[in-house]
N, C-alpha and C. Protein backbone atom coordinates (compact mmCIF):
# COMPACT_ATOMS: atom_id res chain seq x y z
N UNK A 1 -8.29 -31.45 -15.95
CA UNK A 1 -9.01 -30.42 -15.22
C UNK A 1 -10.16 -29.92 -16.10
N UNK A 2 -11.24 -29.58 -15.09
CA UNK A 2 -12.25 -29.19 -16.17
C UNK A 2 -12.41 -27.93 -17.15
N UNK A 3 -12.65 -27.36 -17.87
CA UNK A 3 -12.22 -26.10 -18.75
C UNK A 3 -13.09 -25.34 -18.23
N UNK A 4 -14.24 -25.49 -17.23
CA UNK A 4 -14.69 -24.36 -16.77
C UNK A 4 -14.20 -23.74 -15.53
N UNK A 5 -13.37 -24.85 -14.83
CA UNK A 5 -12.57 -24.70 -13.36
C UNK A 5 -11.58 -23.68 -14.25
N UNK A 6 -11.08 -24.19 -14.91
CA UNK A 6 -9.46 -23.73 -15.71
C UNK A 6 -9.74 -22.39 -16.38
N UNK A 7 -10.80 -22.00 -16.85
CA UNK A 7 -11.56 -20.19 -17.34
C UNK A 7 -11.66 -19.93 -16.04
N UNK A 8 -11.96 -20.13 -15.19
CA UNK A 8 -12.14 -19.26 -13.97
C UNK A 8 -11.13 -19.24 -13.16
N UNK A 9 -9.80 -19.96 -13.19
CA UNK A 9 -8.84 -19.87 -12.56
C UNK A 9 -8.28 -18.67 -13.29
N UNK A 10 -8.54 -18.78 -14.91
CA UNK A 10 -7.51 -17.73 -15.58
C UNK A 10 -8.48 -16.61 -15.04
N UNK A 11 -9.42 -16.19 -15.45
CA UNK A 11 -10.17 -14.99 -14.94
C UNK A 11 -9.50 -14.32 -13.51
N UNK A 12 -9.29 -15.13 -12.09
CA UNK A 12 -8.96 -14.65 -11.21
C UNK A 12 -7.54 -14.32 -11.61
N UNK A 13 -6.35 -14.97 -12.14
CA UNK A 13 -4.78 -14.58 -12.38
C UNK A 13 -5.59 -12.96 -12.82
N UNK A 14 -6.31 -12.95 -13.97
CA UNK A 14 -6.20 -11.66 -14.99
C UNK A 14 -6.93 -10.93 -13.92
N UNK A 15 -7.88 -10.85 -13.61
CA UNK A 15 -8.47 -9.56 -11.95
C UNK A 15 -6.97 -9.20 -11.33
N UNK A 16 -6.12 -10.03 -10.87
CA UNK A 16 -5.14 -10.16 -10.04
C UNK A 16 -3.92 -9.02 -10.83
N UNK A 17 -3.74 -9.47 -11.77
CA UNK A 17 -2.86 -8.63 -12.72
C UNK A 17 -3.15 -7.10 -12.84
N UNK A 18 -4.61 -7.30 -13.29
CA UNK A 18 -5.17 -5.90 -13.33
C UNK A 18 -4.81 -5.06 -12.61
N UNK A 19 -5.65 -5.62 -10.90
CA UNK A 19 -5.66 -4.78 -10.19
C UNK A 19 -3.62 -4.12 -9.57
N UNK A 20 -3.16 -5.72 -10.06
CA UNK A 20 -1.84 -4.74 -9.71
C UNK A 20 -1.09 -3.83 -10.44
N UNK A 21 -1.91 -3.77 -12.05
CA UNK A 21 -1.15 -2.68 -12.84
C UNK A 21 -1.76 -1.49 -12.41
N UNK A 22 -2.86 -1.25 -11.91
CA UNK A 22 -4.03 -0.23 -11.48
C UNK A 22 -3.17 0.24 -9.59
N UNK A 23 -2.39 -0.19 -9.39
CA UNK A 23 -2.16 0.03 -7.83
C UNK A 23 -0.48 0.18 -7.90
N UNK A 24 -0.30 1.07 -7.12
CA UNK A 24 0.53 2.27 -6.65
C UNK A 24 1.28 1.36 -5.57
N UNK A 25 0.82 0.29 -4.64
CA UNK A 25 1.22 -0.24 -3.62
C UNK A 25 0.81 -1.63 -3.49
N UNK A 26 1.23 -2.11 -3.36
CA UNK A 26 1.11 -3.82 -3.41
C UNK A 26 1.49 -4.60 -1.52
N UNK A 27 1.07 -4.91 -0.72
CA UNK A 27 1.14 -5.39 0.46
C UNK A 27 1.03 -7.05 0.97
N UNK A 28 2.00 -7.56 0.98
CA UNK A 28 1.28 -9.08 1.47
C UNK A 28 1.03 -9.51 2.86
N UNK A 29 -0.17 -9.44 3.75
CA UNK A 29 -0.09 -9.78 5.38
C UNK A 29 -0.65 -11.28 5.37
N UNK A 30 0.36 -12.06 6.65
CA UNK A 30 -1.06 -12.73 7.30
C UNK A 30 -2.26 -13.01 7.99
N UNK A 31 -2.88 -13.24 7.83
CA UNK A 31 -4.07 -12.42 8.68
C UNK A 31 -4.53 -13.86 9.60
N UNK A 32 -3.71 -14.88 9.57
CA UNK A 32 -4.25 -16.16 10.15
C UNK A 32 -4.08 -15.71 11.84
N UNK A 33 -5.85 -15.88 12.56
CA UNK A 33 -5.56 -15.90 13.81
C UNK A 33 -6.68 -14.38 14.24
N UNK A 34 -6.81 -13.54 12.81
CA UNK A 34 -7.87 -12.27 12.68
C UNK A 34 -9.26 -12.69 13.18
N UNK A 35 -9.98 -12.13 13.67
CA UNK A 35 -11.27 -12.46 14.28
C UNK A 35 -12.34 -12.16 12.83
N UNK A 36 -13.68 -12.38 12.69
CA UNK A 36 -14.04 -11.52 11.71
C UNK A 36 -14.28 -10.15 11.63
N UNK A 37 -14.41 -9.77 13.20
CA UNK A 37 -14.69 -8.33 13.32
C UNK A 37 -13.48 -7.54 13.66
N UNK A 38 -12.54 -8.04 13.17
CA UNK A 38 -11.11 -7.45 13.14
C UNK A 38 -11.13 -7.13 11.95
N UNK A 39 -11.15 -8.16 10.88
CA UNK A 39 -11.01 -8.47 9.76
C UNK A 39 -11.69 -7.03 8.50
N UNK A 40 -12.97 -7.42 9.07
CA UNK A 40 -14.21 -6.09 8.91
C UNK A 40 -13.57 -4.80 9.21
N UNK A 41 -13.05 -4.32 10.35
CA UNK A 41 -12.34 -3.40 10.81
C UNK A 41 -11.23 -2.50 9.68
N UNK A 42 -10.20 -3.95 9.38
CA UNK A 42 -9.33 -3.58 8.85
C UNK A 42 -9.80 -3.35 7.24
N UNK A 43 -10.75 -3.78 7.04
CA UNK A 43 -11.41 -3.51 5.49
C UNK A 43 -11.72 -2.59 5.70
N UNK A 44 -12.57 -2.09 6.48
CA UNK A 44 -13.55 -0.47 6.47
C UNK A 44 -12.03 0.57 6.74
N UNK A 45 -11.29 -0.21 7.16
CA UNK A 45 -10.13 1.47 7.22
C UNK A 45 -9.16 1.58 5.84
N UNK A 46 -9.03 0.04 5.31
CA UNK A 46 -8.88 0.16 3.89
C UNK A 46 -9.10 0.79 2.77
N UNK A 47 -10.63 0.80 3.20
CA UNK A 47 -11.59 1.34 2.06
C UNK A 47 -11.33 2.87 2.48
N UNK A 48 -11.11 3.14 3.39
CA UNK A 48 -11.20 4.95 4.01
C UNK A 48 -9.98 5.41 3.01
N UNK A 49 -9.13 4.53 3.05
CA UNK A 49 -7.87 5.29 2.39
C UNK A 49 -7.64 4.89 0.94
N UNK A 50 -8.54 4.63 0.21
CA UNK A 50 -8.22 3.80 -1.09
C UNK A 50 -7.51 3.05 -0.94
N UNK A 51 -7.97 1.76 -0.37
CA UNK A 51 -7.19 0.65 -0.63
C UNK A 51 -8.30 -0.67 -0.35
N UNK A 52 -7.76 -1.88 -0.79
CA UNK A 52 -8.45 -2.45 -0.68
C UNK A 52 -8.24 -4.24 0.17
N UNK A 53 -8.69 -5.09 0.86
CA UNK A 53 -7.58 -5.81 1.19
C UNK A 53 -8.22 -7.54 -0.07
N UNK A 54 -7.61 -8.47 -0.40
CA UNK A 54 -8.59 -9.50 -1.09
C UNK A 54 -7.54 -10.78 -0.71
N UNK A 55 -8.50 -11.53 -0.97
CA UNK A 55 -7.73 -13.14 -0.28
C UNK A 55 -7.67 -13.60 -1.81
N UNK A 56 -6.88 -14.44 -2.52
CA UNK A 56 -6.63 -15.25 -3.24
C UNK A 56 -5.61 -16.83 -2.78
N UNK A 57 -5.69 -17.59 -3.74
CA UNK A 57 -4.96 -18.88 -3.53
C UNK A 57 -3.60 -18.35 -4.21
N UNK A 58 -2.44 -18.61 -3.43
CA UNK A 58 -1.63 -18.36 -3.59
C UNK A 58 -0.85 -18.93 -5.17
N UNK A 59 -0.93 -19.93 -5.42
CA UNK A 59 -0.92 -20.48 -6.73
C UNK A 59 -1.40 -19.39 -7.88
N UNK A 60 -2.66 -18.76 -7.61
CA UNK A 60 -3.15 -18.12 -8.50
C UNK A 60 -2.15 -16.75 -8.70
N UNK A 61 -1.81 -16.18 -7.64
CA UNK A 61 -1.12 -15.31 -7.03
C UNK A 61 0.46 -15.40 -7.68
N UNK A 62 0.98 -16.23 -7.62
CA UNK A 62 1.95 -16.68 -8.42
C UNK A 62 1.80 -16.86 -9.58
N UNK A 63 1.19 -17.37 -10.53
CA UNK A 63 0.82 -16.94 -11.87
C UNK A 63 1.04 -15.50 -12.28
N UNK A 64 0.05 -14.77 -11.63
CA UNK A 64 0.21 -13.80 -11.78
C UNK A 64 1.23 -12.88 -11.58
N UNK A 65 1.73 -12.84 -10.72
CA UNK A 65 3.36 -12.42 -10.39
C UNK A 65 4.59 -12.79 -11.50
N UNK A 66 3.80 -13.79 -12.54
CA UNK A 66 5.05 -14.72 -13.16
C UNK A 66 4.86 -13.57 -14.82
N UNK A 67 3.62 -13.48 -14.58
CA UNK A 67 2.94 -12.89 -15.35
C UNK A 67 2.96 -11.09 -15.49
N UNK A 68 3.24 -11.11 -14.59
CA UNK A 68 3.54 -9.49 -14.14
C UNK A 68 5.11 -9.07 -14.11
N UNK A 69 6.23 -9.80 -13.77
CA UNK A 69 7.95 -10.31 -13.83
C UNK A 69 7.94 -9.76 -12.92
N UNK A 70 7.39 -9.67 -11.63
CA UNK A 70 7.67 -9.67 -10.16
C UNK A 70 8.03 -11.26 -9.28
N UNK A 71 9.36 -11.99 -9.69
CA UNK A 71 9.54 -12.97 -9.27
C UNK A 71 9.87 -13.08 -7.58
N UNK A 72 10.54 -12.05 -7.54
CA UNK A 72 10.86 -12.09 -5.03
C UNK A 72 9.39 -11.79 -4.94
N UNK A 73 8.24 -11.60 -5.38
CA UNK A 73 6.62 -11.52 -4.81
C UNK A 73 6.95 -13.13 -4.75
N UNK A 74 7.06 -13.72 -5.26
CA UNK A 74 6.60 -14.93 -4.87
C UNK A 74 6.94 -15.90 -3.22
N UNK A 75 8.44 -15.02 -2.74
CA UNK A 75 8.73 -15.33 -1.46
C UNK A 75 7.93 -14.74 -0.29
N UNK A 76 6.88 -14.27 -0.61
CA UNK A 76 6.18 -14.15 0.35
C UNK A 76 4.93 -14.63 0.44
N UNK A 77 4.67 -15.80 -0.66
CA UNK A 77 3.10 -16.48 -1.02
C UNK A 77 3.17 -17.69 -0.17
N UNK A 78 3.58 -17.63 1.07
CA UNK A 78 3.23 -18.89 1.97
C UNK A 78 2.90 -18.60 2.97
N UNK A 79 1.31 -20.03 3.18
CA UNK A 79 0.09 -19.61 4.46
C UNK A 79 -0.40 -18.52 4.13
N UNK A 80 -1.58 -18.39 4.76
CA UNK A 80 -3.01 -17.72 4.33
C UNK A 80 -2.72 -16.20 4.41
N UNK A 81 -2.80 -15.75 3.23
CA UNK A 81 -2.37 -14.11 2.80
C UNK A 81 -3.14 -13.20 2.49
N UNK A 82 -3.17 -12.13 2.53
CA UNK A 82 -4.16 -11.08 2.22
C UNK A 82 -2.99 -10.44 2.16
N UNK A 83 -3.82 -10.12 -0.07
CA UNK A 83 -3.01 -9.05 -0.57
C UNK A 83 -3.96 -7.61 -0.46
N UNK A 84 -3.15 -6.57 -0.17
CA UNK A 84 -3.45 -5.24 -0.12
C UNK A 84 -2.88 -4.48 -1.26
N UNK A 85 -4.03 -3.97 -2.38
CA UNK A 85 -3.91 -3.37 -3.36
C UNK A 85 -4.24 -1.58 -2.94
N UNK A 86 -3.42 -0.34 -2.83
CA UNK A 86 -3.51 0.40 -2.61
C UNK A 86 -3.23 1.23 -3.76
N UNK A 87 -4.06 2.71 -4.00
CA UNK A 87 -3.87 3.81 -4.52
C UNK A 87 -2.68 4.38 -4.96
N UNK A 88 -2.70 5.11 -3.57
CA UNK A 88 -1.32 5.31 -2.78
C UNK A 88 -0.48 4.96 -2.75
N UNK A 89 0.85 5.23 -2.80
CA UNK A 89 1.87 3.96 -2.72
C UNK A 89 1.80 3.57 -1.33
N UNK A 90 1.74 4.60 -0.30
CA UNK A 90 1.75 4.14 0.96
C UNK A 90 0.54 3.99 1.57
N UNK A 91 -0.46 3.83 1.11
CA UNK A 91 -2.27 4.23 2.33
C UNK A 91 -1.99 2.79 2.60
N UNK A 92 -2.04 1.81 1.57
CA UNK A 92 -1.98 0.51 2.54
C UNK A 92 -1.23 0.48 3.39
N UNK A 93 0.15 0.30 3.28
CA UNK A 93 1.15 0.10 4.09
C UNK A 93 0.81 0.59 5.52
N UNK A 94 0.74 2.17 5.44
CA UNK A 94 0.19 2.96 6.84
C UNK A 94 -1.20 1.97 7.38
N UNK A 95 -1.94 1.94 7.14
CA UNK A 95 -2.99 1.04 7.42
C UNK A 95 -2.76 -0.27 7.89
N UNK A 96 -2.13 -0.84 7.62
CA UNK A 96 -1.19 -2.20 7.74
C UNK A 96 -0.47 -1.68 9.33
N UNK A 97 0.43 -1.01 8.70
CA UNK A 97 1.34 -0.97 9.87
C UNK A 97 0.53 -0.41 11.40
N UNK A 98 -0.56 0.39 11.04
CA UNK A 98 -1.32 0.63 12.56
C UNK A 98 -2.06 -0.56 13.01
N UNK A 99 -2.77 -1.53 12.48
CA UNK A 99 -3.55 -2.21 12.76
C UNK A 99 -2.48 -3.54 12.83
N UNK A 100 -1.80 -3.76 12.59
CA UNK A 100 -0.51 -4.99 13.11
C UNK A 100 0.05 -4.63 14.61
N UNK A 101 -0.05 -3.66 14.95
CA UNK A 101 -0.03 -2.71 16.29
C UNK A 101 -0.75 -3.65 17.15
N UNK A 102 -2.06 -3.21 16.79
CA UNK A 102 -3.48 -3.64 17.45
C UNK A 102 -3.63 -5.05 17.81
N UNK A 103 -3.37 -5.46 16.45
CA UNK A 103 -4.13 -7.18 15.85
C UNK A 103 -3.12 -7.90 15.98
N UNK A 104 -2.29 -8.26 17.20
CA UNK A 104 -0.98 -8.79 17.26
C UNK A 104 -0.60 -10.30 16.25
N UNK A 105 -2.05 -11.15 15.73
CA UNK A 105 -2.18 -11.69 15.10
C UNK A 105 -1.65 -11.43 13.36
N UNK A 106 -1.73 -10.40 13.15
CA UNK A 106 -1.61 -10.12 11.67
C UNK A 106 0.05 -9.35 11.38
N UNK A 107 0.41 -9.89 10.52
CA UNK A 107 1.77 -9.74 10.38
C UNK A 107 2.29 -9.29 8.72
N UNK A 108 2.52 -8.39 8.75
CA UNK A 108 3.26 -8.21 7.49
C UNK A 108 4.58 -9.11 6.77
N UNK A 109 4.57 -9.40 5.70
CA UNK A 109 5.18 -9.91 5.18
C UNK A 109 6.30 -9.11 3.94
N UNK A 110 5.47 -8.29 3.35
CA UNK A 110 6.23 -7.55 2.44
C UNK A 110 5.64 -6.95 1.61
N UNK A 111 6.11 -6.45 -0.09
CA UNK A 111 5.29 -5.52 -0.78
C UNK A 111 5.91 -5.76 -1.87
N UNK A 112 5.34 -4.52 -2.89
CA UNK A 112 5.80 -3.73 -4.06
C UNK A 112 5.44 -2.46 -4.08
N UNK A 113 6.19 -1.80 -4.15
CA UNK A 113 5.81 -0.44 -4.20
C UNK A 113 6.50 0.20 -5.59
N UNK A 114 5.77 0.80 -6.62
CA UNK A 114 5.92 0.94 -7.89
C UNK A 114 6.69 0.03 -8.38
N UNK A 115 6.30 -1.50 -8.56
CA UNK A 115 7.40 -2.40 -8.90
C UNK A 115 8.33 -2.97 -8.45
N UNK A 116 8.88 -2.24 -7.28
CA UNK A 116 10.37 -2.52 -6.22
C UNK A 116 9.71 -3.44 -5.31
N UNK A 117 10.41 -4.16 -5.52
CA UNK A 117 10.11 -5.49 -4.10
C UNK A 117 10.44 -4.81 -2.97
N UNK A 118 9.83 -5.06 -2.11
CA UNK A 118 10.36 -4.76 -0.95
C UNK A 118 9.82 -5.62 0.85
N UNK A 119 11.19 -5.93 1.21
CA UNK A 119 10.79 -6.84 2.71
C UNK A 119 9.93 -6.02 3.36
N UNK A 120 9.52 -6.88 5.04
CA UNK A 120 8.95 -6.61 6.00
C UNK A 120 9.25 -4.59 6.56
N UNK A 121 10.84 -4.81 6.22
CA UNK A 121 11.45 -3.51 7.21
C UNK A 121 10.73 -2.25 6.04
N UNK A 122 11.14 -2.45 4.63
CA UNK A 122 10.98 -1.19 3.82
C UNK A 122 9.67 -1.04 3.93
N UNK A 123 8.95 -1.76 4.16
CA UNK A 123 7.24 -1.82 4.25
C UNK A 123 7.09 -0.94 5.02
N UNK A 124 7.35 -1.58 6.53
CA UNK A 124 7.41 -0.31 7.76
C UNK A 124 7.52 1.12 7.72
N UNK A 125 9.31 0.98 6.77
CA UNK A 125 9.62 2.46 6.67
C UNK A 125 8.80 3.23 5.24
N UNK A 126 8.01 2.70 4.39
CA UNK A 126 7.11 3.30 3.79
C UNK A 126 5.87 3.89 4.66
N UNK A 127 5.39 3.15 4.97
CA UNK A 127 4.60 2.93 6.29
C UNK A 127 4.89 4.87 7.17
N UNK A 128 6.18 4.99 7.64
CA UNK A 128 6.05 6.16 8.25
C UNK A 128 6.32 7.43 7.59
N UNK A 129 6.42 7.41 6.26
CA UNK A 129 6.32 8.24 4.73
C UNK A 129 4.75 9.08 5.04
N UNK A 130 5.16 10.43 5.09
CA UNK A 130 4.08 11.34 4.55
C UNK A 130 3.10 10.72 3.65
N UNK A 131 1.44 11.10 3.02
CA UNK A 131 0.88 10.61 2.15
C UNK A 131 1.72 11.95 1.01
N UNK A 132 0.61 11.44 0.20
CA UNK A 132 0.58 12.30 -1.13
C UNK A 132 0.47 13.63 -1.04
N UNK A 133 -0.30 14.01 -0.22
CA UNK A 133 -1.37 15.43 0.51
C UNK A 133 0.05 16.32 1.31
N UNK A 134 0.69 15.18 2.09
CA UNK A 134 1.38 15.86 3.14
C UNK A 134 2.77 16.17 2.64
N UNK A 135 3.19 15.19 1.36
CA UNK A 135 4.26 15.60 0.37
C UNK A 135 4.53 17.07 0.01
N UNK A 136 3.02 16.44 -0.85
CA UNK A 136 2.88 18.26 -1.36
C UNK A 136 2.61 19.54 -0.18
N UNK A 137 2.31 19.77 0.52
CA UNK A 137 2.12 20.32 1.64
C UNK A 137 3.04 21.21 1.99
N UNK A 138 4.20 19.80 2.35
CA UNK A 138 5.96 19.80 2.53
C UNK A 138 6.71 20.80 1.49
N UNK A 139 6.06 20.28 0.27
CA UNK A 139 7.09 21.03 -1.12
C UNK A 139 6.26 22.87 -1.19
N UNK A 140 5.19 22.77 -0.97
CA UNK A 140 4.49 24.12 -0.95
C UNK A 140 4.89 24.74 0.24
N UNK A 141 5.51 24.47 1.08
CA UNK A 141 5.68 25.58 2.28
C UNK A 141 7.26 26.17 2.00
N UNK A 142 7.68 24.80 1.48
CA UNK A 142 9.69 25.58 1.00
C UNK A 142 9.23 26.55 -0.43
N UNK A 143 8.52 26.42 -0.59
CA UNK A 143 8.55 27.34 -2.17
C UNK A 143 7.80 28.75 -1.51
N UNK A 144 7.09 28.64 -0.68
CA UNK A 144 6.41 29.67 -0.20
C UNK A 144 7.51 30.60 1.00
N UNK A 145 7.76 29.73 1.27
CA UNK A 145 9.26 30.49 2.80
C UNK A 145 9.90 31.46 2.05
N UNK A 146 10.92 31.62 1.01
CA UNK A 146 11.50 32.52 0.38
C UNK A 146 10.38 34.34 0.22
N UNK A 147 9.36 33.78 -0.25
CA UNK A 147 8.44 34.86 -0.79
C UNK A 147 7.73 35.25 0.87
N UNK A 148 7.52 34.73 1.57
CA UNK A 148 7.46 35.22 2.44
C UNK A 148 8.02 35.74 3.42
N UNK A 149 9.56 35.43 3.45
CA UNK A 149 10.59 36.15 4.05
C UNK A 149 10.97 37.47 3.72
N UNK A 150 10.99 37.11 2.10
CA UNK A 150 11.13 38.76 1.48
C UNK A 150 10.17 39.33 1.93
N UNK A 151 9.00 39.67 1.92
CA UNK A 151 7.49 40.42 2.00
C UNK A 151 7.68 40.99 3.57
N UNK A 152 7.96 39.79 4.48
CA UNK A 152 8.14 40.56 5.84
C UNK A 152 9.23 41.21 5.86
N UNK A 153 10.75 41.30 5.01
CA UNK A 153 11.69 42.37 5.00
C UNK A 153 11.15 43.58 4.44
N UNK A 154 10.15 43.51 3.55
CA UNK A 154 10.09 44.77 2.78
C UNK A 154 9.22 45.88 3.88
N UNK A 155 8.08 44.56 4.33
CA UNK A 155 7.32 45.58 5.29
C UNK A 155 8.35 46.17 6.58
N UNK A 156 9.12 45.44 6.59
CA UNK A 156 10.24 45.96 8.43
C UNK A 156 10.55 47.02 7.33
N UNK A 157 11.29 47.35 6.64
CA UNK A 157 11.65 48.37 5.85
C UNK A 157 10.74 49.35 5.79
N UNK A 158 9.94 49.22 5.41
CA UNK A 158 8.71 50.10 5.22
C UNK A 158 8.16 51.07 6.44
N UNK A 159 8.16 49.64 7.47
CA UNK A 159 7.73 50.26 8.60
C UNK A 159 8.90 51.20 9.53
N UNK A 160 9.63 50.97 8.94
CA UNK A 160 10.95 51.85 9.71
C UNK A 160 11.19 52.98 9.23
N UNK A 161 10.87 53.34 8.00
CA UNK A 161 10.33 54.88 7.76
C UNK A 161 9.52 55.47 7.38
């Protein structure tokens, strides 16, 4: 093989690696059967949520996975894939899971989410997981309920004499 094919194969494994030490959420779909202006679609809503979607050769993809000690990633590197590198642990996933709705063509396959492999189903059920925003949201209204329960007892008190 030629050594300049073989530097640029390694270059794409190491992008590949990168971007999955840099990402929160890891997604594998097929997208065989996507139109291009589907395709476009599902990138521009990608990009809305920090995430991103990229095609690689699966070979390369596997390297990298071998390289990363995510070995069950590799049961999902067959036929034409688009990996989804997300922020978020979940923006891809959610993104994924609405537009597989739509695009009856495109099909999820599976993930990583902080490292944890995970099938088609846990994908989903990440998928209907609050974001980050709505977590915290969640945890700020139970910490706030107490202090505001008291405050309206003190005023009924207050106001009663």
């Amino acid at each position: 093989m030629n050594k300049e094919v073989l530097q640029a194969k390694q270059e794409v494994v190491k992008e590949i690696v990168e971007k999955a030490k840099a990402s929160s959420g890891i997604v594998v779909a097929e997208y065989r059967g996507l139109t291009v202006a589907q395709t476009q679609e599902l990138r521009r809503a990608l990009a809305a949520e920090h995430a991103a979607m990229f095609v690689y050769k699966n070979s390369l993809v596997e390297r990298a996975s071998d390289e990363l000690g995510y070995a069950e990633f590799k049961e999902l590197l067959s036929g034409p894939n688009a990996i989804i590198f997300s922020q978020d642990v979940n923006s891809g996933a959610k993104v994924l899971a609405k537009y597989a709705k739509r695009f009856e063509p495109l099909e999820i396959k599976g993930g990583l989410f902080e490292g944890q492999f995970a099938d088609k189903a846990k994908v989903l059920e990440v998928a209907k997981l609050p974001g980050k925003e709505g977590m915290l949201a969640m945890l700020l209204s139970c910490l706030q309920a107490p202090v505001r329960q008291f405050a309206c007892t003190v005023k009924a008190v207050a106001d009663a004499k």
